[in-house]
Protein backbone atom coordinates (compact mmCIF):
# COMPACT_ATOMS: atom_id res chain seq x y z
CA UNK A 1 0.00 0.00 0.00
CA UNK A 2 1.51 3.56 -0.80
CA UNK A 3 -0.11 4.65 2.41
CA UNK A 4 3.34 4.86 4.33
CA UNK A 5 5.27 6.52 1.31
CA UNK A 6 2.54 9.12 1.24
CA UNK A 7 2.80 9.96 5.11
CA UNK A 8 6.42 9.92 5.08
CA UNK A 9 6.33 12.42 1.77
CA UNK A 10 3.78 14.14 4.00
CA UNK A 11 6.28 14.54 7.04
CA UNK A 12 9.31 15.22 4.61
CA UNK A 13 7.27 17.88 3.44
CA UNK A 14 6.18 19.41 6.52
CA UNK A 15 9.32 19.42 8.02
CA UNK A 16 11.07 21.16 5.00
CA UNK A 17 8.20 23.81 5.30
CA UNK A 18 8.76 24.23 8.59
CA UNK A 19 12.10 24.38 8.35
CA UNK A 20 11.85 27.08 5.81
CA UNK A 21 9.62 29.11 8.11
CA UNK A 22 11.70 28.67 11.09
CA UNK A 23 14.49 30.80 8.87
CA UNK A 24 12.32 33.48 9.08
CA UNK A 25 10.62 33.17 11.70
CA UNK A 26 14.14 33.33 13.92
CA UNK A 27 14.70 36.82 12.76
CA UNK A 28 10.83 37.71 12.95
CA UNK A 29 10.57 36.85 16.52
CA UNK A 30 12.83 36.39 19.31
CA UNK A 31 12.52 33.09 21.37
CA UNK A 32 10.78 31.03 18.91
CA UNK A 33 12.09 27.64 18.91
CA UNK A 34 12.88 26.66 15.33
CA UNK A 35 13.06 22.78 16.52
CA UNK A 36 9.18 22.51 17.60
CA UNK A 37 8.01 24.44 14.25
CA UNK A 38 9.50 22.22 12.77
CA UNK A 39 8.32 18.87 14.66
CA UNK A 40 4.72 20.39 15.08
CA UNK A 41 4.90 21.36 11.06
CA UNK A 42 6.02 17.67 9.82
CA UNK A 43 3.37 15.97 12.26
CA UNK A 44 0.38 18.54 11.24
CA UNK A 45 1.72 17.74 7.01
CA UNK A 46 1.05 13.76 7.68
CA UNK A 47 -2.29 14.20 9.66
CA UNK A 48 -3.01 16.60 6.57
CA UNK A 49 -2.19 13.75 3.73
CA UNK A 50 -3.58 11.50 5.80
CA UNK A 51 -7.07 13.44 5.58
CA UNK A 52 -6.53 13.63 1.99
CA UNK A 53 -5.74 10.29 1.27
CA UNK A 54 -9.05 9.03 2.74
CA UNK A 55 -11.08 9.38 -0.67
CA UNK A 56 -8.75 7.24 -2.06
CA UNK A 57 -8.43 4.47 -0.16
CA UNK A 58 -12.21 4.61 0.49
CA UNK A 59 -13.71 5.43 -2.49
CA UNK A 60 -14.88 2.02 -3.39
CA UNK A 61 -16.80 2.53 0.19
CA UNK A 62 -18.12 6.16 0.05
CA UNK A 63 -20.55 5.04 -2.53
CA UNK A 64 -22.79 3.49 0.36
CA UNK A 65 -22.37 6.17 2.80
CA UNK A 66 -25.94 8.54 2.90
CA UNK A 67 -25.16 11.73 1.09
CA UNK A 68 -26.19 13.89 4.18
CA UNK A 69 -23.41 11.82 6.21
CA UNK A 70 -21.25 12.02 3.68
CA UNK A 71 -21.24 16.38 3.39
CA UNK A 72 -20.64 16.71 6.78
CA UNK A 73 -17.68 14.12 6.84
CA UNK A 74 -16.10 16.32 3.99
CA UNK A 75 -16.77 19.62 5.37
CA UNK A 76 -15.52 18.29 8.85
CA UNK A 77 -12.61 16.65 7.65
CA UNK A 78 -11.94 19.33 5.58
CA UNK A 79 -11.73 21.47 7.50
CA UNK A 80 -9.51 19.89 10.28
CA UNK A 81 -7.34 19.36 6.87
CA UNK A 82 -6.72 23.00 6.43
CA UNK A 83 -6.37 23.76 10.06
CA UNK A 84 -3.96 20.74 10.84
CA UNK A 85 -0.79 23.27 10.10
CA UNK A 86 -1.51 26.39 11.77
CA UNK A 87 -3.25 24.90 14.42
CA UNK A 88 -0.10 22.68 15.27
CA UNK A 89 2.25 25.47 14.35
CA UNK A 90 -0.08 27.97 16.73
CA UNK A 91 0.86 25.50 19.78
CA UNK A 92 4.36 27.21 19.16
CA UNK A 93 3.76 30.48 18.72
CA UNK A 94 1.67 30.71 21.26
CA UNK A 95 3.89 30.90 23.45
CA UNK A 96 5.93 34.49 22.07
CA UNK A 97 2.94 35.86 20.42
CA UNK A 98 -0.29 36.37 22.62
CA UNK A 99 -3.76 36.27 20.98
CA UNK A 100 -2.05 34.68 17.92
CA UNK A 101 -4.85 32.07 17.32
CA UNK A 102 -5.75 33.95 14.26
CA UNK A 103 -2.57 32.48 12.69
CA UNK A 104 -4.79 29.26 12.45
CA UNK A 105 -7.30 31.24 10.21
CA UNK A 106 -4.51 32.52 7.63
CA UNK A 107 -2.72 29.61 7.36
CA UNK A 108 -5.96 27.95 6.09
CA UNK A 109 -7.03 30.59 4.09
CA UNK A 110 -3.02 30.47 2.74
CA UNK A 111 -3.34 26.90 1.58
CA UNK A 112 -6.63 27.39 0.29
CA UNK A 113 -5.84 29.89 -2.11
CA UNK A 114 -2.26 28.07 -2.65
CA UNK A 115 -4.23 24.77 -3.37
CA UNK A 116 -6.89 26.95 -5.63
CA UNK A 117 -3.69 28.47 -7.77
CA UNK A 118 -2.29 24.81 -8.29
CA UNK A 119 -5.88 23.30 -9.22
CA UNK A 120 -6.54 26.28 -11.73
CA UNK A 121 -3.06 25.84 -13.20
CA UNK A 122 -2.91 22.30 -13.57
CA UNK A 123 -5.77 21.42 -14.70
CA UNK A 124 -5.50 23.89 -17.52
CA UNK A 125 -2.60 22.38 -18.56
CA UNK A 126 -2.70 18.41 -18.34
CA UNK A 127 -4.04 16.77 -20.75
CA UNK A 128 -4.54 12.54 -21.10
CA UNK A 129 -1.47 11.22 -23.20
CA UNK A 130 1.01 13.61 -22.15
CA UNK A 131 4.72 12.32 -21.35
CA UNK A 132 5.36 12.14 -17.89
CA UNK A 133 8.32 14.75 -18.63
CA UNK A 134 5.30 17.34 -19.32
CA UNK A 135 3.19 16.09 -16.42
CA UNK A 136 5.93 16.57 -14.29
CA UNK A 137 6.84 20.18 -15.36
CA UNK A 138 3.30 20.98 -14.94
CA UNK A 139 3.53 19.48 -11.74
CA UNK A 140 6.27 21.27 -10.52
CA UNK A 141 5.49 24.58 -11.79
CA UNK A 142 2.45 24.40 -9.95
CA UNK A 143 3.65 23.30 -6.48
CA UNK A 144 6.11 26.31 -6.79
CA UNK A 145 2.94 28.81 -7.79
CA UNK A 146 0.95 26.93 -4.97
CA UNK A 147 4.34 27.81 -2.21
CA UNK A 148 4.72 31.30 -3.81
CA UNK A 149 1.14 31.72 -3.09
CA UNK A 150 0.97 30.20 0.70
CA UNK A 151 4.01 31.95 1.27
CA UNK A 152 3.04 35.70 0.45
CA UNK A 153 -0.43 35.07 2.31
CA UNK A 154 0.82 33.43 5.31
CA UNK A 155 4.03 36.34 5.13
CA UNK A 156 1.64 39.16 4.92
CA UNK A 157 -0.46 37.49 7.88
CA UNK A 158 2.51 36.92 9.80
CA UNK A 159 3.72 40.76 9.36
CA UNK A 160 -0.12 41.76 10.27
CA UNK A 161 -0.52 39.88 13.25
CA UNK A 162 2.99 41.12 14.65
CA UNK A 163 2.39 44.94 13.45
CA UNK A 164 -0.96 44.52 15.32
CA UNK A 165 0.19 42.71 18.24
CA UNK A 166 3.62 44.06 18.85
CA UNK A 167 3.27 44.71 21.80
CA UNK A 168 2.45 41.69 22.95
CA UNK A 169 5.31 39.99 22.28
CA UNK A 170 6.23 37.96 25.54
CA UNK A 171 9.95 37.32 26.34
CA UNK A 172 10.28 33.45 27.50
């Protein structure tokens, strides 16, 4: 089952995010530890492919599940889907930033439009019977517009939420 690869893509990716955050984050704000973004940031990415793996490995399954059950399963899960990284990442910053559970909020919002920018793109662009060489470059090119998009959101929302809340900044 590509279950395991998946999660472990999942936590490779998380922590590389997370990693890349912590960069900035460091200079950002003072007392942040770098080494629980990152932990927190890997384990919120695998309960996050996790959640989106589930159609998948179900979908022979959903077919018998009452359509009323099954809306509220998708808008639940999907929502603890978009939550899963700024809620785990919002355990950290908790404690520097006060009143920072709005972080939560623009991270989703962040990966919705990120995911929105990737879906648009790359569905424009594959096609059935392309070479994997073109699916690939499509593939890429959209992850990167998808990052370039989380990343300005979630930046802005970072810059916002410190401008705003400066002074509450707590020392640790």
């Amino acid at each position: 089952m590509m279950l395991p690869a998946v999660l472990a893509a999942g936590a490779v990716e998380g922590a590389l995010l997370g990693g890349s955050h912590a960069i900035v984050l460091r200079r950002a704000i003072s007392g942040i530890s770098s080494r629980r973004w990152v932990g927190v940031t890997a384990a919120a990415a695998v309960v996050a492919y996790a959640i989106g793996m589930l159609p998948s490995m179900l979908a022979g399954r959903l077919s018998q599940v009452p359509p009323g059950l099954l809306a509220v399963a998708v808008a639940v899960l999907g929502t603890v889907l978009l939550a899963s990284i700024g809620f785990g990442q919002w355990f950290v910053l908790r404690r520097v930033v006060r009143r920072s559970a709005s972080w939560i909020v623009i991270t989703a919002v962040a990966w919705t439009v990120g995911l929105g920018v990737f879906l648009g793109f790359t569905t424009l662009l594959w096609r059935p019977g392309q070479s994997v060489a073109v699916i690939t470059l499509i593939g890429i090119v959209g992850g990167l517009l998808m990052a370039a998009t989380t990343a300005t959101i979630t930046g802005d929302g970072l810059r916002r939420l410190l401008a705003r809340r400066s002074s509450d900044v707590v020392a640790l």
